[in-house]
Every structure is written in structure tokens, then in C-alpha cells.
PDB file of N, CA and C in Angstrom:
ATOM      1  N   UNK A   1       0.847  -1.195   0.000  1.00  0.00           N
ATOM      2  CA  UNK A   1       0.000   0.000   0.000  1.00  0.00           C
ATOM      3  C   UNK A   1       0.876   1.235   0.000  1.00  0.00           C
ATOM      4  N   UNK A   2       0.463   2.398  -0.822  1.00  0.00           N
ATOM      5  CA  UNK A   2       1.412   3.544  -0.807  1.00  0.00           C
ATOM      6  C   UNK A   2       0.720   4.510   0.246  1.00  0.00           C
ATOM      7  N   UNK A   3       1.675   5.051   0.843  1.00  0.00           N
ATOM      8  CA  UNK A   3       0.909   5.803   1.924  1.00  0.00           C
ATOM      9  C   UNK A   3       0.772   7.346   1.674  1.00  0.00           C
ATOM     10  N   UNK A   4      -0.758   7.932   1.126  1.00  0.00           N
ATOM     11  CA  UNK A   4      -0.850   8.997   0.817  1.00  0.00           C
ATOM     12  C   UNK A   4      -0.764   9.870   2.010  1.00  0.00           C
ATOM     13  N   UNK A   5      -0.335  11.152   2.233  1.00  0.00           N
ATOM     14  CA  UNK A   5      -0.775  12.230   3.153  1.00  0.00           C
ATOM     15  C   UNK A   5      -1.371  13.207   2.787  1.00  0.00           C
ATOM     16  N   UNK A   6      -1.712  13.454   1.357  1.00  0.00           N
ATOM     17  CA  UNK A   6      -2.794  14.330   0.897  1.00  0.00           C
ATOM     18  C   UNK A   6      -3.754  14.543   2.051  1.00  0.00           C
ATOM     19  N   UNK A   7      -4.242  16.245   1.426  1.00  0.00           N
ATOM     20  CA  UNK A   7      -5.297  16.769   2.029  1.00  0.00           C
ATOM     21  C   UNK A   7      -6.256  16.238   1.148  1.00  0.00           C
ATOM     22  N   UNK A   8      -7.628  15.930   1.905  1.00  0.00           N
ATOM     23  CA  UNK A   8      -8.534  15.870   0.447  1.00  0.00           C
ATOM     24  C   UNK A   8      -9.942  16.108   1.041  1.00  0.00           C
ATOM     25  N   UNK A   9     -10.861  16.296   0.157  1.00  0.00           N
ATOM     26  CA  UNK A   9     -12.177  17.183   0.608  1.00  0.00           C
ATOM     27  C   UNK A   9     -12.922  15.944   0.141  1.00  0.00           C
ATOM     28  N   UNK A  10     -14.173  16.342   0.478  1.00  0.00           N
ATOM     29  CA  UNK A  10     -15.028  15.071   0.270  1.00  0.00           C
ATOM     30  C   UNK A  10     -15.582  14.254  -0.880  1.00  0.00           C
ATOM     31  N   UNK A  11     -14.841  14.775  -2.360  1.00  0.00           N
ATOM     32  CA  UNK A  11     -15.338  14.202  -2.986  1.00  0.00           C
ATOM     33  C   UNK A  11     -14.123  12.750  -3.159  1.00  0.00           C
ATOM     34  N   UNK A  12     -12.597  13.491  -2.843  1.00  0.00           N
ATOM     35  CA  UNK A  12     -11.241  12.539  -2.801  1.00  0.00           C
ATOM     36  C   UNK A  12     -11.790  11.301  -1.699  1.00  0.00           C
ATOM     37  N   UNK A  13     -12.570  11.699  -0.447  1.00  0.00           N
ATOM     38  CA  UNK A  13     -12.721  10.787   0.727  1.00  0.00           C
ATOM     39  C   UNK A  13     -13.548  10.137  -0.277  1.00  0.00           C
ATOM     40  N   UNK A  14     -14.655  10.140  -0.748  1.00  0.00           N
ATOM     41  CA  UNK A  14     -15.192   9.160  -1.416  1.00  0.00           C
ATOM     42  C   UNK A  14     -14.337   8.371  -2.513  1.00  0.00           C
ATOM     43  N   UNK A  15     -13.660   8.839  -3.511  1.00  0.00           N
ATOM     44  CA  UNK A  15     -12.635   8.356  -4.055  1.00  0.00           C
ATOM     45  C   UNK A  15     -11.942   7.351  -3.423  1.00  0.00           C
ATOM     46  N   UNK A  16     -11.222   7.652  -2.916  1.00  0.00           N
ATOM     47  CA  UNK A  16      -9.634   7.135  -1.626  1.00  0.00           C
ATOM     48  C   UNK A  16     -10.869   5.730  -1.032  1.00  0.00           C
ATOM     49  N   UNK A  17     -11.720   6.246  -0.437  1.00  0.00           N
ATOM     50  CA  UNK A  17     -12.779   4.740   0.163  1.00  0.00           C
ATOM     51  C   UNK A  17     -12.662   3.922  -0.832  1.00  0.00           C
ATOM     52  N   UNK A  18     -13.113   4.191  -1.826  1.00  0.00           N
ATOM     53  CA  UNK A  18     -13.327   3.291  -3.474  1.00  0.00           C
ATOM     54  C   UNK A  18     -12.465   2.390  -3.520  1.00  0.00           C
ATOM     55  N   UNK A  19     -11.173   3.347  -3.617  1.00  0.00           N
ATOM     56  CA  UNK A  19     -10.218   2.496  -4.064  1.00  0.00           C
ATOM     57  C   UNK A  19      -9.123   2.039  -3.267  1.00  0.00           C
ATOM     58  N   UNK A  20      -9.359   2.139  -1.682  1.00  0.00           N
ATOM     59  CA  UNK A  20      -8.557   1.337  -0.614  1.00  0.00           C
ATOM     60  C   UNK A  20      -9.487   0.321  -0.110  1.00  0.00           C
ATOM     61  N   UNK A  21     -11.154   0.697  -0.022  1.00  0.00           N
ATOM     62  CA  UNK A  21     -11.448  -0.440   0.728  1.00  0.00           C
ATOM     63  C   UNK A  21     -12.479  -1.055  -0.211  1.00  0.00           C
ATOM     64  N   UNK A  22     -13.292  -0.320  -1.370  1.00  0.00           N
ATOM     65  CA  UNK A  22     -14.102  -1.157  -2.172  1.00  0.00           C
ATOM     66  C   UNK A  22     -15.726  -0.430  -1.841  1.00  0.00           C
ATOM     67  N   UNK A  23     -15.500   0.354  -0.530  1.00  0.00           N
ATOM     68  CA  UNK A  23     -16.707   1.311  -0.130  1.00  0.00           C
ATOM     69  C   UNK A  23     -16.973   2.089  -1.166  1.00  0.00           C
ATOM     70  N   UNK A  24     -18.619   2.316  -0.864  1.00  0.00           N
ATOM     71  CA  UNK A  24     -19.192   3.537  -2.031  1.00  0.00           C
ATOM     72  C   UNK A  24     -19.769   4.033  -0.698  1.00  0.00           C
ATOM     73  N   UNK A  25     -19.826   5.704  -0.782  1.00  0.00           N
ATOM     74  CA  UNK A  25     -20.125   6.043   0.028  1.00  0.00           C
ATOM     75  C   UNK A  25     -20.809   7.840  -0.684  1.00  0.00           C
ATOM     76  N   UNK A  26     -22.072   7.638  -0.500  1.00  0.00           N
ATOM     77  CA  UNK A  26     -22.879   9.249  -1.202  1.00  0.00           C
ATOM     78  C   UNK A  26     -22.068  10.122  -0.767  1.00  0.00           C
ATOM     79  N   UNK A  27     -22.388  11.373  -1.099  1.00  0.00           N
ATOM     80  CA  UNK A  27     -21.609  12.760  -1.058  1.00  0.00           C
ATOM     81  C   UNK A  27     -22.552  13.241   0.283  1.00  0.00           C
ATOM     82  N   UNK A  28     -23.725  12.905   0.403  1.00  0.00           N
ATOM     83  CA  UNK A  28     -24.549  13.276   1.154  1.00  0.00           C
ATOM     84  C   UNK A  28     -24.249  12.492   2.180  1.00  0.00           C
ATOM     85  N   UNK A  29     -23.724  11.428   2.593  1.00  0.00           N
ATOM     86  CA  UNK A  29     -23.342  10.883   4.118  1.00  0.00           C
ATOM     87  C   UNK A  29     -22.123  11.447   4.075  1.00  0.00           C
ATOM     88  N   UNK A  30     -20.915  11.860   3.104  1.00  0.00           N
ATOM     89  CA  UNK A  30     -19.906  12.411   3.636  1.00  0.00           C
ATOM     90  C   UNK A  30     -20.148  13.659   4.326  1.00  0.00           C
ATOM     91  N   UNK A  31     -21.087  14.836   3.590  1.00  0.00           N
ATOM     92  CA  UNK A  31     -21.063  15.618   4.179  1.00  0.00           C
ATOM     93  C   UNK A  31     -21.822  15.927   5.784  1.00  0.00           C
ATOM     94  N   UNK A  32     -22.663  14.583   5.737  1.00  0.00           N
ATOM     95  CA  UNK A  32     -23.187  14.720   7.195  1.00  0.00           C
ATOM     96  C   UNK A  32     -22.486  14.313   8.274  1.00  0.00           C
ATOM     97  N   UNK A  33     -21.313  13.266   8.077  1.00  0.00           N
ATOM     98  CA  UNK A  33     -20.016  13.021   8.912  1.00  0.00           C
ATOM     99  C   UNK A  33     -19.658  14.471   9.449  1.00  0.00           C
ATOM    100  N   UNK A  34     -19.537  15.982   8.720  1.00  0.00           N
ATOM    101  CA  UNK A  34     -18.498  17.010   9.113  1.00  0.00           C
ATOM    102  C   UNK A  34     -19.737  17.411   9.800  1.00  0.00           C
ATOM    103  N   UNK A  35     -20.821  17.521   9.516  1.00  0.00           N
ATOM    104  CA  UNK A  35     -21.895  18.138  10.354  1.00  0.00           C
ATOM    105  C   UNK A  35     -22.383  17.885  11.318  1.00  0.00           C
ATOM    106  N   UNK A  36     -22.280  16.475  11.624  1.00  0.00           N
ATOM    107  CA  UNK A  36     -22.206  15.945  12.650  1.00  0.00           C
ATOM    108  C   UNK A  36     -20.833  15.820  13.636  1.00  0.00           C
ATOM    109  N   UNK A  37     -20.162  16.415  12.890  1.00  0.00           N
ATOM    110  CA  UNK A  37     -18.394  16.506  13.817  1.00  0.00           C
ATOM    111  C   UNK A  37     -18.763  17.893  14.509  1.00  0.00           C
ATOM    112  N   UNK A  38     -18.909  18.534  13.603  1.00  0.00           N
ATOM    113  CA  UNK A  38     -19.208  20.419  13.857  1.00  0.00           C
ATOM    114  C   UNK A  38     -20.296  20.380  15.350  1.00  0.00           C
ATOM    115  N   UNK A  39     -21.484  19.644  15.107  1.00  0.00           N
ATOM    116  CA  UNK A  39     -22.827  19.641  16.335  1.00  0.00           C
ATOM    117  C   UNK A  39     -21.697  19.065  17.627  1.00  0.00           C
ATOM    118  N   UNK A  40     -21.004  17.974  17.755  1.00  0.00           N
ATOM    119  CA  UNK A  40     -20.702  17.307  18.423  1.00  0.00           C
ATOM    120  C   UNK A  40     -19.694  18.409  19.148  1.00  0.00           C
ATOM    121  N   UNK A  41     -18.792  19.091  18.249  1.00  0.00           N
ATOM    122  CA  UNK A  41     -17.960  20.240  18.990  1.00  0.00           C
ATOM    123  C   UNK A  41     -18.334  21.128  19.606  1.00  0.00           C
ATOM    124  N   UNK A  42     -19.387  21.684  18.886  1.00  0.00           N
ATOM    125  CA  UNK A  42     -20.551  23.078  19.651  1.00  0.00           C
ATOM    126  C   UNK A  42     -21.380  22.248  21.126  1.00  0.00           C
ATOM    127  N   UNK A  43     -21.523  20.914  21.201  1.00  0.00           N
ATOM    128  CA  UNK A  43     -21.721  20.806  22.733  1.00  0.00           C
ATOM    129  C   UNK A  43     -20.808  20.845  23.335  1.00  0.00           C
ATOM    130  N   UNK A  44     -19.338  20.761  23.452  1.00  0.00           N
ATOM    131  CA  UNK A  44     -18.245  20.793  23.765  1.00  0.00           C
ATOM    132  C   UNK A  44     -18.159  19.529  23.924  1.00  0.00           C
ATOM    133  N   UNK A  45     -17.691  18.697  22.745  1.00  0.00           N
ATOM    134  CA  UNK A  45     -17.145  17.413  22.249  1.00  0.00           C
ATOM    135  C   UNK A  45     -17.474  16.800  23.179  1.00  0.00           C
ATOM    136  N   UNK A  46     -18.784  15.951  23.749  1.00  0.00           N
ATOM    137  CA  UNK A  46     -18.427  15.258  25.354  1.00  0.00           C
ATOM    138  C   UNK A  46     -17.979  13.748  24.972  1.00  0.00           C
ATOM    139  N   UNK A  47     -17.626  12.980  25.801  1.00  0.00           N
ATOM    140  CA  UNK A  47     -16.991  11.760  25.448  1.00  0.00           C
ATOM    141  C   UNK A  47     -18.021  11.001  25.365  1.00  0.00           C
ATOM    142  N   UNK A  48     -17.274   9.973  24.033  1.00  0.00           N
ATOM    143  CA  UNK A  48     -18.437   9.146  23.397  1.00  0.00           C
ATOM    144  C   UNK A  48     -17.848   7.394  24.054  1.00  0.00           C
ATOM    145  N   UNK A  49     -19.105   6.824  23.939  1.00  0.00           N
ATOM    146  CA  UNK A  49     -18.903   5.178  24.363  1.00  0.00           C
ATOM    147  C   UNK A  49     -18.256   4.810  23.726  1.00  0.00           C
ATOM    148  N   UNK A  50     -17.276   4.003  23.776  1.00  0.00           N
ATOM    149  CA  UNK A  50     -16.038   3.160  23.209  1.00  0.00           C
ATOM    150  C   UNK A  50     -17.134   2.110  22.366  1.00  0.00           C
ATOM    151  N   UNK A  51     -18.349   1.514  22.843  1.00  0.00           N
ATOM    152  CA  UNK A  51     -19.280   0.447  23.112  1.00  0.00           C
ATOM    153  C   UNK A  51     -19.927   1.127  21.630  1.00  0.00           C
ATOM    154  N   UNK A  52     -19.993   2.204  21.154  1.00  0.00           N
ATOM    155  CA  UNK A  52     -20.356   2.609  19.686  1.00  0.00           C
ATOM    156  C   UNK A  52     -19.769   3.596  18.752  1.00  0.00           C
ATOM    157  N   UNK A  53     -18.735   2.547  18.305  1.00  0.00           N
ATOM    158  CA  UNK A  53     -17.711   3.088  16.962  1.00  0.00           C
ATOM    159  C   UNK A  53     -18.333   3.835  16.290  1.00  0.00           C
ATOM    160  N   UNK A  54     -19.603   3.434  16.082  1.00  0.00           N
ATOM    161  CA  UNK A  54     -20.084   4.264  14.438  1.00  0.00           C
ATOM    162  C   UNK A  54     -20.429   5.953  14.989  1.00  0.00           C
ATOM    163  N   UNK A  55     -20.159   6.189  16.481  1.00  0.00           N
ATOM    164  CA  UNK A  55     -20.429   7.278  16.671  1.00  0.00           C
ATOM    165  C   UNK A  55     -19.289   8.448  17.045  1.00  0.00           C
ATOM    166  N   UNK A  56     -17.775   7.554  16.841  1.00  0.00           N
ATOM    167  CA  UNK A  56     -16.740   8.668  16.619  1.00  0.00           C
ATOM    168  C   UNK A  56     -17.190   9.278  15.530  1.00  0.00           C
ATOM    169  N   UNK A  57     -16.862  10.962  16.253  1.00  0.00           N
ATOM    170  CA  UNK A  57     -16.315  11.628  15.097  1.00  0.00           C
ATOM    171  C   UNK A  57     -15.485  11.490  14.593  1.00  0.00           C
ATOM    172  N   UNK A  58     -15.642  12.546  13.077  1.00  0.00           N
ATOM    173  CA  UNK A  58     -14.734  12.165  12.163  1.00  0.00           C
ATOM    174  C   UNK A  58     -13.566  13.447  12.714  1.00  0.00           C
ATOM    175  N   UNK A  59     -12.551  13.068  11.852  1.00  0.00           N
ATOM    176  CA  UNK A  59     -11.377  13.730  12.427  1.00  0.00           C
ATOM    177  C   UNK A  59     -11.694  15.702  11.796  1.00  0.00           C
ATOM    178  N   UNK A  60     -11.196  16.458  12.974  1.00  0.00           N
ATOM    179  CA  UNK A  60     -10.942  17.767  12.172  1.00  0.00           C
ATOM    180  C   UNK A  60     -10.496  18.311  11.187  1.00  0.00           C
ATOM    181  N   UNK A  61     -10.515  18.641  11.004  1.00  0.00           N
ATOM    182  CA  UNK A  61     -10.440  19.611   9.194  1.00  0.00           C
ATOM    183  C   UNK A  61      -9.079  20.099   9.217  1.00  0.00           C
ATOM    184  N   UNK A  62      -8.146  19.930   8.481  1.00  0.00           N
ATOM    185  CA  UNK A  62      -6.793  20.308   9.344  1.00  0.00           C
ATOM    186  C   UNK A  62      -6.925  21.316   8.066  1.00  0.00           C
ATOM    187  N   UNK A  63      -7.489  21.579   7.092  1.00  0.00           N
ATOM    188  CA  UNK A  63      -7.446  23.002   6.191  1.00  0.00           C
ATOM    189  C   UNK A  63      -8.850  23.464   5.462  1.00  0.00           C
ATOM    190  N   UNK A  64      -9.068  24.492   4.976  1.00  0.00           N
ATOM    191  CA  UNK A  64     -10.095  25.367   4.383  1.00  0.00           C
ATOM    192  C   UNK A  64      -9.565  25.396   3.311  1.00  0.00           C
ATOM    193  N   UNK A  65     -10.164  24.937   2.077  1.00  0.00           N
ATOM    194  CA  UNK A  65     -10.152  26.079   1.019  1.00  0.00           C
ATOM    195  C   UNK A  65     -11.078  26.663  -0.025  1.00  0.00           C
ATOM    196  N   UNK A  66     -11.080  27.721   0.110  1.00  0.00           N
ATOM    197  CA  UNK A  66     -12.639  28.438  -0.234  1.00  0.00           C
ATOM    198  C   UNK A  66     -13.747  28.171   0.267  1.00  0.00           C
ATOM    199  N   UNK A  67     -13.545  27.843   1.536  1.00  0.00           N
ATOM    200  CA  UNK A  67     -14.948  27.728   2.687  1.00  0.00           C
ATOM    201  C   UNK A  67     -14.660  25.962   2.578  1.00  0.00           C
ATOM    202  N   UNK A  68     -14.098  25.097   1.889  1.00  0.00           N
ATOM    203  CA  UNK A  68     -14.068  23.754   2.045  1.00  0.00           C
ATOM    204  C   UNK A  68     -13.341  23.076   2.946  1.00  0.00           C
ATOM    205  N   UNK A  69     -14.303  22.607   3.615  1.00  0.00           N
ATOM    206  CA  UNK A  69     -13.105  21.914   4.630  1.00  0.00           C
ATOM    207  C   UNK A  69     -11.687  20.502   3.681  1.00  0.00           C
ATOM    208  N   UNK A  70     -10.474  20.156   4.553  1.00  0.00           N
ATOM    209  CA  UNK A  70      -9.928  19.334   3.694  1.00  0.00           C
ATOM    210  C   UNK A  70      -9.297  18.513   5.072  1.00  0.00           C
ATOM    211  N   UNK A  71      -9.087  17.200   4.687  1.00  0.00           N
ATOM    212  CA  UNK A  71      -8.573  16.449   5.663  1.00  0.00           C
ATOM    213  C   UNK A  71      -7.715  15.912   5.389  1.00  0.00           C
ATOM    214  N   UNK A  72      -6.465  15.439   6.249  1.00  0.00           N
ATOM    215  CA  UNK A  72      -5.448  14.453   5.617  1.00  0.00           C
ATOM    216  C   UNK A  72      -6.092  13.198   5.690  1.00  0.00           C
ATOM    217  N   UNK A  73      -5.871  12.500   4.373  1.00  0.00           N
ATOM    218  CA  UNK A  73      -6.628  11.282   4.240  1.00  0.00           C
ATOM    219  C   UNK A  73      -6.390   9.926   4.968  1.00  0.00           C
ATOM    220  N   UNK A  74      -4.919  10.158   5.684  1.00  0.00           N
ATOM    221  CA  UNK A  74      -4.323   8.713   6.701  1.00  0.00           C
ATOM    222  C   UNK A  74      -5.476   8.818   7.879  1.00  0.00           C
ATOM    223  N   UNK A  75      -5.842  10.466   8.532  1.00  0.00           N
ATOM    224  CA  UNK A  75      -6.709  10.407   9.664  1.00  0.00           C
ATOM    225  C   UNK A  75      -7.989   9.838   9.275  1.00  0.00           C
ATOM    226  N   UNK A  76      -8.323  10.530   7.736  1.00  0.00           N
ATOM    227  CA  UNK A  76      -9.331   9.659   7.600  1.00  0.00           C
ATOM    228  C   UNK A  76      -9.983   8.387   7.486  1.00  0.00           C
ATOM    229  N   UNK A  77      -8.629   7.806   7.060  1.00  0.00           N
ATOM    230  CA  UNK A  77      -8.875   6.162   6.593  1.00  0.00           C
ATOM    231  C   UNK A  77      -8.855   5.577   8.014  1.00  0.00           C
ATOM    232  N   UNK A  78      -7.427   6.084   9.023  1.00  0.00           N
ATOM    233  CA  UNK A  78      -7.984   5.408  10.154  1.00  0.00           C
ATOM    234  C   UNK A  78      -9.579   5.294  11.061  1.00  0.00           C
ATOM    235  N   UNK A  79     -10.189   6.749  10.647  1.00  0.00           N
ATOM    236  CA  UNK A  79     -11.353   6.987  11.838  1.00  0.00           C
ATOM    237  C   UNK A  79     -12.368   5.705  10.869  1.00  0.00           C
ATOM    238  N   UNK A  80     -12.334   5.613   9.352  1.00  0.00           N
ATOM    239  CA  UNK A  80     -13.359   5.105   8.591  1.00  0.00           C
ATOM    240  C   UNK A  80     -12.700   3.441   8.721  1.00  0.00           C
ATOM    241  N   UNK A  81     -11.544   2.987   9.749  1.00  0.00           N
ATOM    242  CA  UNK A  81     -11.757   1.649  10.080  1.00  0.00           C
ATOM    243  C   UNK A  81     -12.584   1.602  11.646  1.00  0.00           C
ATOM    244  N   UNK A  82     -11.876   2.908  12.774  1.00  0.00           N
ATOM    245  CA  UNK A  82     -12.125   2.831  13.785  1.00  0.00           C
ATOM    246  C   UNK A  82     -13.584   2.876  14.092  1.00  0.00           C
ATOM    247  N   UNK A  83     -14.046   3.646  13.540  1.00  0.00           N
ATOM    248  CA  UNK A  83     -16.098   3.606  13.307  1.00  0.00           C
ATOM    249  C   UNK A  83     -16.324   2.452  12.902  1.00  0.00           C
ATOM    250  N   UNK A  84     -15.801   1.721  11.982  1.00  0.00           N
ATOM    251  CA  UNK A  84     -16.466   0.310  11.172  1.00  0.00           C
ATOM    252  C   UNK A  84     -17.224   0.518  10.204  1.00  0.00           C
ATOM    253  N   UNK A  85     -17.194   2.719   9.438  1.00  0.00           N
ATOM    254  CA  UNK A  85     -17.316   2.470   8.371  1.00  0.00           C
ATOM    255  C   UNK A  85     -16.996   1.618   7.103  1.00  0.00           C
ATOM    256  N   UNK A  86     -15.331   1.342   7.322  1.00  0.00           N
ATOM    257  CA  UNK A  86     -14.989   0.088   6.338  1.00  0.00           C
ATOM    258  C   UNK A  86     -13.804  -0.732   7.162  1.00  0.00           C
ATOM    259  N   UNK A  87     -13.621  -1.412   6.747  1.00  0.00           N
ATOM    260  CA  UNK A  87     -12.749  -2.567   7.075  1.00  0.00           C
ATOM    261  C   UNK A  87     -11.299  -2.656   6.765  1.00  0.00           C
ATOM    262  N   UNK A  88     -10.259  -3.127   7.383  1.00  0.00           N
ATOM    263  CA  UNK A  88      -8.571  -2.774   6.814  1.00  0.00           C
ATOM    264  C   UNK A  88      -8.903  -4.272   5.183  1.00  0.00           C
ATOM    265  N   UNK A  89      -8.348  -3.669   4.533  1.00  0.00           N
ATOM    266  CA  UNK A  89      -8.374  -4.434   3.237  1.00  0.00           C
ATOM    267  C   UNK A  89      -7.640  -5.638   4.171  1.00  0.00           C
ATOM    268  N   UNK A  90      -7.985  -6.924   3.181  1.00  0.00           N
ATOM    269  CA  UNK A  90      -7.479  -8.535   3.594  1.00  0.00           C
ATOM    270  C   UNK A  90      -6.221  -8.293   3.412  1.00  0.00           C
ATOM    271  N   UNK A  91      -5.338  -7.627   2.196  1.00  0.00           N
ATOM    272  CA  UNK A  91      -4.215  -8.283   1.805  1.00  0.00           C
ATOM    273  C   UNK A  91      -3.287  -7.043   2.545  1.00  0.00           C
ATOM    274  N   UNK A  92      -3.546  -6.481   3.717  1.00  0.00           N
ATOM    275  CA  UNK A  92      -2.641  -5.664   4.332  1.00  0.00           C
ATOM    276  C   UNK A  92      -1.716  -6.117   5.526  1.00  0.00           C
TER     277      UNK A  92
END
């Protein structure tokens, strides 16, 4: 596996899923992942049950551009095994 550190915005996170784990994933659940990161911060992030993965947030936005948020894609791929959005590929 080559290890990207690209920033990438949500249409690359859907991409990068595709083609590391075989996930399809709408534009419309990506963008409710950040909106639901954003709600979760404005209560002041409280700690979530270990007991339900699918309810980490997703990782912060480590850049903007032109109002877009962008993420490095290693944080992402890890949080999208640690949730159990997708799975570490077999042949890793």
C-alpha cells in the first residue's frame, strides 16, 4: 500500500474509500459526517462510548479552502476503520 498524506475534501474521501477499501459512500453521508463533527464540537465534544464506533467523530479539518473543509486522508482512513465504516483491506 502507498501511503498517501494528501489533504482531500469530500469528494477525494469518497474516491480514496473506493479504491482502498471497495466502499461507495454518497456525497450526502460524507457531508453529514463534518456536520455531525461540527454539532458534536458546539456541545463541547463530550466523550463518546467506546461500546459505539459508528459514533466517533470524524477527524478535524486540518485546512479550508474556499470555505471547504480538507482532511489528511491517513486520519481519515484510520477513523473510517475505527467507526467500522470500512474494514482494513485482507491483503494488508
Amino acid at each position: 500500500m502507498t501511503h498517501r498524506h494528501d489533504v482531500v475534501g469530500y469528494a477525494e474521501i469518497i474516491e480514496h474509500a473506493l479504491k482502498d477499501f471497495g466502499v461507495e459512500f454518497p456525497m450526502s453521508t460524507v457531508r453529514n459526517w463534518e456536520k455531525y463533527r461540527r454539532a458534536w464540537v458546539a456541545k463541547g465534544s463530550p466523550t463518546r462510548s467506546g461500546l459505539r464506533p459508528r459514533e466517533i467523530p470524524m477527524p478535524e479539518p486540518i485546512a479550508h479552502v474556499n470555505g471547504v473543509p480538507g482532511w489528511c486522508w491517513q486520519e481519515i482512513r484510520a477513523w473510517l476503520i475505527a467507526s467500522q465504516r470500512a474494514s482494513e483491506p485482507s491483503g494488508e
